[in-house]
C-alpha atoms as a PDB file:
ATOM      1  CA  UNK A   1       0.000   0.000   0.000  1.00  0.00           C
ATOM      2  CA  UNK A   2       3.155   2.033   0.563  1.00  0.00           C
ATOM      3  CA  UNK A   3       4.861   1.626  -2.534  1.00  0.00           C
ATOM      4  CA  UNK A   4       1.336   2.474  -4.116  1.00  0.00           C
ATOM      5  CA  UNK A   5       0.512   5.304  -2.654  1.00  0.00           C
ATOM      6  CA  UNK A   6       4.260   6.810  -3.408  1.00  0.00           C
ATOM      7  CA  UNK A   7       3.518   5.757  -6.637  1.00  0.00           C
ATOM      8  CA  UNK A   8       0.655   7.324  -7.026  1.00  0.00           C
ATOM      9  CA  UNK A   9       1.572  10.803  -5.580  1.00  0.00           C
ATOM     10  CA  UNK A  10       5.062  10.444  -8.128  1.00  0.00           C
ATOM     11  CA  UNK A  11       2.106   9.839 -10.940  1.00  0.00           C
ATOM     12  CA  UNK A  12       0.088  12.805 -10.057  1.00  0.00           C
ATOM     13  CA  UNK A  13       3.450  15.644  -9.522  1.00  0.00           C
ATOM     14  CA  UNK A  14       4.362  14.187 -13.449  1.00  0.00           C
ATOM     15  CA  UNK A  15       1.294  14.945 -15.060  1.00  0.00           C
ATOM     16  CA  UNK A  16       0.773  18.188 -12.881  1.00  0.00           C
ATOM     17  CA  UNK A  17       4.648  19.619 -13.379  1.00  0.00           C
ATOM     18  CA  UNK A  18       3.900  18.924 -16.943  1.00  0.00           C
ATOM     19  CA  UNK A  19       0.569  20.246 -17.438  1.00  0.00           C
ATOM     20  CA  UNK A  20       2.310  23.494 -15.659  1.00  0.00           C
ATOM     21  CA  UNK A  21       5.327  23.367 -18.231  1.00  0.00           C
ATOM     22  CA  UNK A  22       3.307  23.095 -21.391  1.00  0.00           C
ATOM     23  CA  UNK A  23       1.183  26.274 -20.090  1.00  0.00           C
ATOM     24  CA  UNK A  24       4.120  27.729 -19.165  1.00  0.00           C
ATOM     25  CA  UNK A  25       5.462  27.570 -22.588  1.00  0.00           C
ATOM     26  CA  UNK A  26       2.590  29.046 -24.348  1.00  0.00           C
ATOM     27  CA  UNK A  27       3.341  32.651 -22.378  1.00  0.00           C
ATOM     28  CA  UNK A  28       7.402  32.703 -23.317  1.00  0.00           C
ATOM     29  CA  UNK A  29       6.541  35.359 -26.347  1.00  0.00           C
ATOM     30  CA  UNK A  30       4.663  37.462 -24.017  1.00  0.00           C
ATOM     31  CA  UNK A  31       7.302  37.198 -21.658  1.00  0.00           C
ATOM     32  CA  UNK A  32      10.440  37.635 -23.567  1.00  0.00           C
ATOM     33  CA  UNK A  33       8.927  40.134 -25.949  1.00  0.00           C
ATOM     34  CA  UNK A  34      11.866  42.165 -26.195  1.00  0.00           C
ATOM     35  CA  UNK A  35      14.871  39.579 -26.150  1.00  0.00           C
ATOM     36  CA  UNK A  36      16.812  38.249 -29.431  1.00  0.00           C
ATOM     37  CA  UNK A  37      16.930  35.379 -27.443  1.00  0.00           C
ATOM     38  CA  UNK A  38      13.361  34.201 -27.789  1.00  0.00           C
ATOM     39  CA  UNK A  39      14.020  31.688 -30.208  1.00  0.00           C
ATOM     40  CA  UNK A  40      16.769  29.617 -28.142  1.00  0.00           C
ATOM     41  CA  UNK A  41      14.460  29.987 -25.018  1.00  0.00           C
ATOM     42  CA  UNK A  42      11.667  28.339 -26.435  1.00  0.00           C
ATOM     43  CA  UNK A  43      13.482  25.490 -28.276  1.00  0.00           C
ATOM     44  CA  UNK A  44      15.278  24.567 -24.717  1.00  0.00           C
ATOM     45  CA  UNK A  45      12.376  25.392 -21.994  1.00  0.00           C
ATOM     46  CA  UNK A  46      10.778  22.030 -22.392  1.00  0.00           C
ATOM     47  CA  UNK A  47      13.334  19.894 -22.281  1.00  0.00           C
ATOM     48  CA  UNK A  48      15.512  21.540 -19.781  1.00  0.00           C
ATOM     49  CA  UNK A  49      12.484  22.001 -17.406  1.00  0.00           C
ATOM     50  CA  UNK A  50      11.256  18.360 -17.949  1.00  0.00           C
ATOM     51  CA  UNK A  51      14.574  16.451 -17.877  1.00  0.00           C
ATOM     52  CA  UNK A  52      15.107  18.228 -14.142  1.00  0.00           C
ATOM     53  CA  UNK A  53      11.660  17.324 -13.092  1.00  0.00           C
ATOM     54  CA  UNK A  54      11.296  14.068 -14.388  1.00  0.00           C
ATOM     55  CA  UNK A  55      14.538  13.155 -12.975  1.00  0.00           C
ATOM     56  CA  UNK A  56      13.998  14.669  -9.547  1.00  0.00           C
ATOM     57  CA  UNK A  57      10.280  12.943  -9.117  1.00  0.00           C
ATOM     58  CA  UNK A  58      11.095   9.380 -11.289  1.00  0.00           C
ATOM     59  CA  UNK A  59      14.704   9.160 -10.793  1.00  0.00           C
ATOM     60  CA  UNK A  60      16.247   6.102 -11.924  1.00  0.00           C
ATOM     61  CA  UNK A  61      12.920   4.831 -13.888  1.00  0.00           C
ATOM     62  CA  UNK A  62      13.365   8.016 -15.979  1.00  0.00           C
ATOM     63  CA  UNK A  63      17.044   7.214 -16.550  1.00  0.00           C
ATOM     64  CA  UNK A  64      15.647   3.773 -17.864  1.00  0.00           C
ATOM     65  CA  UNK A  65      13.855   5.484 -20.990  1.00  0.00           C
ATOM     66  CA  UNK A  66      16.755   6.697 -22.321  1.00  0.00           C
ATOM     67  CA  UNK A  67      19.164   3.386 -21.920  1.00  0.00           C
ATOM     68  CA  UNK A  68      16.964   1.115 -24.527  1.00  0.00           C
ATOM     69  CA  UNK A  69      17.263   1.944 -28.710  1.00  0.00           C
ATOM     70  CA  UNK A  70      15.405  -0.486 -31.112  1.00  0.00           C
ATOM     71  CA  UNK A  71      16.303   0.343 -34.886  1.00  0.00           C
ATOM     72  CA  UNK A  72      13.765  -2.314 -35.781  1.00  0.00           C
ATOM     73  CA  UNK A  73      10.774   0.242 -34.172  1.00  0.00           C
ATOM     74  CA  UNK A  74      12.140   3.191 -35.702  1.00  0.00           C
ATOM     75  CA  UNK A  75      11.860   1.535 -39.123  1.00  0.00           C
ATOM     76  CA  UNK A  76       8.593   0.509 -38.054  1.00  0.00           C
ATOM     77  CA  UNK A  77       7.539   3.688 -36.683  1.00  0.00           C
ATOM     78  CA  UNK A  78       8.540   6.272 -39.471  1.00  0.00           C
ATOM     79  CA  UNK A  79       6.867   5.192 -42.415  1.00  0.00           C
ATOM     80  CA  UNK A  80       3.646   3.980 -39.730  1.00  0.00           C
ATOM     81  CA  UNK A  81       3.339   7.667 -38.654  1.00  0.00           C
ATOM     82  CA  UNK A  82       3.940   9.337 -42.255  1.00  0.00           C
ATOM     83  CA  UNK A  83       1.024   7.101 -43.090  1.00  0.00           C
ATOM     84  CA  UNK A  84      -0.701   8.319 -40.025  1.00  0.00           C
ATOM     85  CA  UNK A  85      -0.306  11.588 -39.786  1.00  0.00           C
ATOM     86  CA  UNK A  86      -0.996  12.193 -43.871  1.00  0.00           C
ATOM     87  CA  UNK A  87      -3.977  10.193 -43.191  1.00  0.00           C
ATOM     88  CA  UNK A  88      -5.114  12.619 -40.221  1.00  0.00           C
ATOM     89  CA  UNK A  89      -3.964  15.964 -42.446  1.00  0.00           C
ATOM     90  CA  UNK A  90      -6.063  14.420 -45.373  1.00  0.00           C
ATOM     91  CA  UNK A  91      -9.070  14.081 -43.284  1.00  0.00           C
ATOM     92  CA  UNK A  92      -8.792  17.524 -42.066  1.00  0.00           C
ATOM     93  CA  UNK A  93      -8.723  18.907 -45.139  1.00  0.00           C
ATOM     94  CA  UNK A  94     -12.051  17.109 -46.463  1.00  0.00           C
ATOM     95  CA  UNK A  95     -13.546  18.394 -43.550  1.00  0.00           C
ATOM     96  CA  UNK A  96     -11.889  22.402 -43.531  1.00  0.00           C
ATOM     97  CA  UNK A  97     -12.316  22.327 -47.578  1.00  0.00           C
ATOM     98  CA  UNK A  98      -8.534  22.806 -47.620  1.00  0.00           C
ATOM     99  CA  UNK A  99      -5.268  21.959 -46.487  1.00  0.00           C
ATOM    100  CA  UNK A 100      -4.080  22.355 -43.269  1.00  0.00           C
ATOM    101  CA  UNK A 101      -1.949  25.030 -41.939  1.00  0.00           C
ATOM    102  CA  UNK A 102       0.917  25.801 -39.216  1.00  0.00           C
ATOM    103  CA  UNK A 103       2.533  28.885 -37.910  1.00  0.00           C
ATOM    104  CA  UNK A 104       5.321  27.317 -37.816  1.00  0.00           C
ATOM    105  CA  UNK A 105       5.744  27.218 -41.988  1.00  0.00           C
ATOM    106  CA  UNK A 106       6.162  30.815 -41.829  1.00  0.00           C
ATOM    107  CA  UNK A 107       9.325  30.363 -40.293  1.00  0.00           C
ATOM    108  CA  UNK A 108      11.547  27.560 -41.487  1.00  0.00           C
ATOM    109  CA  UNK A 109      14.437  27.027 -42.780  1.00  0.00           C
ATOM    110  CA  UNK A 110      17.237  24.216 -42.937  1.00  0.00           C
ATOM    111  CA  UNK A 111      18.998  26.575 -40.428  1.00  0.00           C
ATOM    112  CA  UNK A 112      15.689  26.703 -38.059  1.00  0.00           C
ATOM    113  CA  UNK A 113      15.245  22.822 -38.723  1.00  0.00           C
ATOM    114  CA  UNK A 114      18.578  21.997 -37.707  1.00  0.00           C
ATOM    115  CA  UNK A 115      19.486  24.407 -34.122  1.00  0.00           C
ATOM    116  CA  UNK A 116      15.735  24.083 -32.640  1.00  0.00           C
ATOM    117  CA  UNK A 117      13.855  21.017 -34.088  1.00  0.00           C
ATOM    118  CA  UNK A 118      15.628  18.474 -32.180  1.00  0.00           C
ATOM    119  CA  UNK A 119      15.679  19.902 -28.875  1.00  0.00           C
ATOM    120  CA  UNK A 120      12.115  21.228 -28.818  1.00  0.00           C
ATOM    121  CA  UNK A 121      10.949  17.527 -29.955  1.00  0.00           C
ATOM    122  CA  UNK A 122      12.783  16.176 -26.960  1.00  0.00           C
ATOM    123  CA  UNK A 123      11.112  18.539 -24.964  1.00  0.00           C
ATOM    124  CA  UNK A 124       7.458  17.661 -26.030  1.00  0.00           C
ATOM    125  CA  UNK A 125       8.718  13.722 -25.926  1.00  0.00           C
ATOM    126  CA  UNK A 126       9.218  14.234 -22.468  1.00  0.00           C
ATOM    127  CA  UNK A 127       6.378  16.029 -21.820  1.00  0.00           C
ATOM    128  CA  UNK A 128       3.817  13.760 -23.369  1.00  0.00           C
ATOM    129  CA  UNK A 129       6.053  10.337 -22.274  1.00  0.00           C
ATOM    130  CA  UNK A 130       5.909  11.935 -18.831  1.00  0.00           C
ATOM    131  CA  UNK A 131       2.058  12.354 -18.657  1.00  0.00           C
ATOM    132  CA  UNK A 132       1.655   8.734 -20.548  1.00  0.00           C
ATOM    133  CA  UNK A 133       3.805   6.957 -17.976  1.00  0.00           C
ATOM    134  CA  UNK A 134       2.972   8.705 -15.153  1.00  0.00           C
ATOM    135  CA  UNK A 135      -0.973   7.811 -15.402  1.00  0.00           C
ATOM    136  CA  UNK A 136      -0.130   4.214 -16.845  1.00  0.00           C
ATOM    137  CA  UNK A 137       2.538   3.070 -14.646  1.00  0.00           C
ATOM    138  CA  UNK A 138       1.669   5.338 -11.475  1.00  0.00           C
ATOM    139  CA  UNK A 139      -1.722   5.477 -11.832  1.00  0.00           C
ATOM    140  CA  UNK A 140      -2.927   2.173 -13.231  1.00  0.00           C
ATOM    141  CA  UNK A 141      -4.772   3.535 -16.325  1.00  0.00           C
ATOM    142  CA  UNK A 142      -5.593   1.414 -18.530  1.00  0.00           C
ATOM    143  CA  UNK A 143      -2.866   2.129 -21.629  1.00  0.00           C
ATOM    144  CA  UNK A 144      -5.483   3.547 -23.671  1.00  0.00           C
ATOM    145  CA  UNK A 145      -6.876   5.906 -21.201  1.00  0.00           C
ATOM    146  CA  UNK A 146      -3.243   6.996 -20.469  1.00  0.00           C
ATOM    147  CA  UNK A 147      -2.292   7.378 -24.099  1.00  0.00           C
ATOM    148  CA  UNK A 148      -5.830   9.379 -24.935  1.00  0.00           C
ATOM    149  CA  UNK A 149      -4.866  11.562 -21.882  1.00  0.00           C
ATOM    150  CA  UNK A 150      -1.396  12.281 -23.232  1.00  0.00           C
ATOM    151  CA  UNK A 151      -2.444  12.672 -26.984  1.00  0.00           C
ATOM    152  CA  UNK A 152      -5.648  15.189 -26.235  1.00  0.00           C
ATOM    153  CA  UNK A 153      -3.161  17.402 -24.048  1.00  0.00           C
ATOM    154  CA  UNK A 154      -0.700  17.345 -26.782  1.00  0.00           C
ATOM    155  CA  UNK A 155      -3.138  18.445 -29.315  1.00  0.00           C
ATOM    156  CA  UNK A 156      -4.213  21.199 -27.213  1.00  0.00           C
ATOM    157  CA  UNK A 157      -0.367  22.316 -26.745  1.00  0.00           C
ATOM    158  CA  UNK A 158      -0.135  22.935 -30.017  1.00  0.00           C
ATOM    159  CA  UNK A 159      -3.186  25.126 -30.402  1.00  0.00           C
ATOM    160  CA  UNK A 160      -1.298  28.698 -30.822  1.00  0.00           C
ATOM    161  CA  UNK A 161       0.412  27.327 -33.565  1.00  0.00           C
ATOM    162  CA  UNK A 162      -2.894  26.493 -35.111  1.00  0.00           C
ATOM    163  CA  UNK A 163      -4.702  29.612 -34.901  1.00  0.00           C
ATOM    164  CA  UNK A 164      -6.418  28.101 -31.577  1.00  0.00           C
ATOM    165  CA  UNK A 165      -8.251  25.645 -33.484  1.00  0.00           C
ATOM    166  CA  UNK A 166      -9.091  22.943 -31.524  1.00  0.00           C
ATOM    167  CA  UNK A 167     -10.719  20.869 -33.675  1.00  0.00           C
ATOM    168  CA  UNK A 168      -7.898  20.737 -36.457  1.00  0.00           C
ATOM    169  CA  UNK A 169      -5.420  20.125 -33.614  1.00  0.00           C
ATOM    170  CA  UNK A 170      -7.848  16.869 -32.073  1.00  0.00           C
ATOM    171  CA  UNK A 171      -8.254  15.667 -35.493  1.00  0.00           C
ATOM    172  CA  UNK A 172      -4.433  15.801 -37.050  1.00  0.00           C
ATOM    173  CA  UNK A 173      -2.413  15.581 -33.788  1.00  0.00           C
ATOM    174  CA  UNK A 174      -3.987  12.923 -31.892  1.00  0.00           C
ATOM    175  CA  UNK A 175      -3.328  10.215 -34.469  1.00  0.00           C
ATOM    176  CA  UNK A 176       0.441  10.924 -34.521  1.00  0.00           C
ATOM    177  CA  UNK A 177       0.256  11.084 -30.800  1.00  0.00           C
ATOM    178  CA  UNK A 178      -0.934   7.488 -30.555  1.00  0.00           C
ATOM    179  CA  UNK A 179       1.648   5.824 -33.231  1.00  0.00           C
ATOM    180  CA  UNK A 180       4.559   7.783 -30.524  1.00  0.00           C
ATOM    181  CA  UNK A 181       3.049   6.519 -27.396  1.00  0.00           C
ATOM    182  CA  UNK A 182       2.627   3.322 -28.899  1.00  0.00           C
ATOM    183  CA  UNK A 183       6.229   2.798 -30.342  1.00  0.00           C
ATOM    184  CA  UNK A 184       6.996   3.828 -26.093  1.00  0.00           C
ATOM    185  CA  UNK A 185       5.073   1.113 -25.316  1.00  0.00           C
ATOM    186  CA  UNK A 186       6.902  -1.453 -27.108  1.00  0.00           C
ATOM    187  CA  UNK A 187      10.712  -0.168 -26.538  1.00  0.00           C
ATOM    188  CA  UNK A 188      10.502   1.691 -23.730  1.00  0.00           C
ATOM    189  CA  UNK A 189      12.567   3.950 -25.631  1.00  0.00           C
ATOM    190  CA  UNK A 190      12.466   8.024 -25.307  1.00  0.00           C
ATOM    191  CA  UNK A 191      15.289   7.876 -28.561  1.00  0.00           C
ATOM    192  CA  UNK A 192      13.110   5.647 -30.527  1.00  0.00           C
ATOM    193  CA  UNK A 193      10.187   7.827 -30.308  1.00  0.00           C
ATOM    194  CA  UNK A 194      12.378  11.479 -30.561  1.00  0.00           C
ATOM    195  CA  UNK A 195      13.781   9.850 -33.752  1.00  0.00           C
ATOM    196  CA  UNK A 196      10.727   8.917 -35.486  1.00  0.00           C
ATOM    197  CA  UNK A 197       8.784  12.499 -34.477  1.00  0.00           C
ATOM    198  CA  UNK A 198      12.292  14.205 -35.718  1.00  0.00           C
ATOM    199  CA  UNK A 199      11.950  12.161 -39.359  1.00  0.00           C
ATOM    200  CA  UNK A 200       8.243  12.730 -39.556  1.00  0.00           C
ATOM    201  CA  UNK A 201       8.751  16.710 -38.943  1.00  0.00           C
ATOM    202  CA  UNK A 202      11.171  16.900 -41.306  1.00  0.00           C
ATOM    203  CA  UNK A 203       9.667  15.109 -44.398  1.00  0.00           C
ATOM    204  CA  UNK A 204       6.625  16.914 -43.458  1.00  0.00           C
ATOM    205  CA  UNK A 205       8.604  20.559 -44.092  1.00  0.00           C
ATOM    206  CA  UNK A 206      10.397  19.341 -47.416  1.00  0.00           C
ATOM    207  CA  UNK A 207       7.619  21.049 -49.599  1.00  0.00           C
ATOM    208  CA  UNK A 208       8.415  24.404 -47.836  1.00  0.00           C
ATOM    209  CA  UNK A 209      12.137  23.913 -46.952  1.00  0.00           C
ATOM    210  CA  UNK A 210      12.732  22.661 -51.128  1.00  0.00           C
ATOM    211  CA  UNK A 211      11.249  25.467 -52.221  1.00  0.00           C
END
């Protein structure tokens, strides 16, 4: 009864610290309106903030994500989510009338792509592998209530960049979600799923970054 109830207060400080962080995040270009520094801010605040947390309240089980690597499940997992996720754009655009859109286009460049892609990916895979473990392993969810819980909070995370569109960010980010949690669930594996959302981000900008 010990161990659980530990457990479960570890479970519930994840998913609240992160639920804090992502909010947090949304309010760094309000905060640092006047900096040049902006940019680097935002592409290390998740992952700096979650690494520290995660390690302080999980320790040596959040150590553990990072020591497996399966090469198999990221040559499973790339090609599973480009099918996903074009799948999940596609049906957003029957039901918008048009293809879907992201702040972030504006923006990028090879340059972009290269400093800040990787390390704000590893932030949001340790936010949403946070949440997802914390209420499966801590909390004894079911898997698919944890990994619904993770993927609806990472859709709404992403709702500045979609002109606060909720419904486009349910309908094309939740999918893509899943297929990540998923590949977590079968390596254990923070790398294998940081890889795979890495490839799938960048062979989603090739139509603006060839241009």
């Amino acid at each position: 009864m010990k161990h659980s109830l530990e457990g479960q207060k570890q479970g519930y400080l994840v998913i609240i610290s992160a639920i804090l962080v992502g909010i947090a995040y949304q309010f760094l270009p309000y905060v640092f309106t006047n900096t040049p520094y902006l940019e680097v801010i935002g592409a290390l605040f998740n992952v700096t903030l979650m690494f520290i947390l995660l390690y302080i309240i999980l320790k040596e089980e959040f150590l553990d994500w990072f020591k497996h690597f399966s090469i198999k499940w990221v040559l499973i997992g790339i090609p599973f989510l480009v099918i996903v996720g074009t799948l999940a754009g596609s049906l957003w655009s029957i039901i918008a009338g048009g293809m879907t859109s992201n702040d972030i286009n504006s923006i990028l460049t090879w340059e972009y792509v290269i400093k800040n892609v990787p390390f704000m990916l590893l932030g949001e895979e340790l936010l949403s592998i946070g949440i997802l473990y914390a209420a499966w392993k801590k909390l004894n969810w079911k898997f698919w209530q944890a990994t619904m819980l993770c993927s609806i909070l990472f859709a709404l995370w992403h709702l500045p960049a979609y002109d606060y569109n909720a419904l486009q960010c349910l309908v094309t980010i939740i999918p893509s979600r899943l297929v990540l949690n998923y590949l977590f669930k079968k390596t254990n594996s923070v790398w294998v799923t940081w890889i795979v959302h890495i490839a799938f981000d960048v062979i989603t900008f090739l139509p603006i970054l060839l241009k």
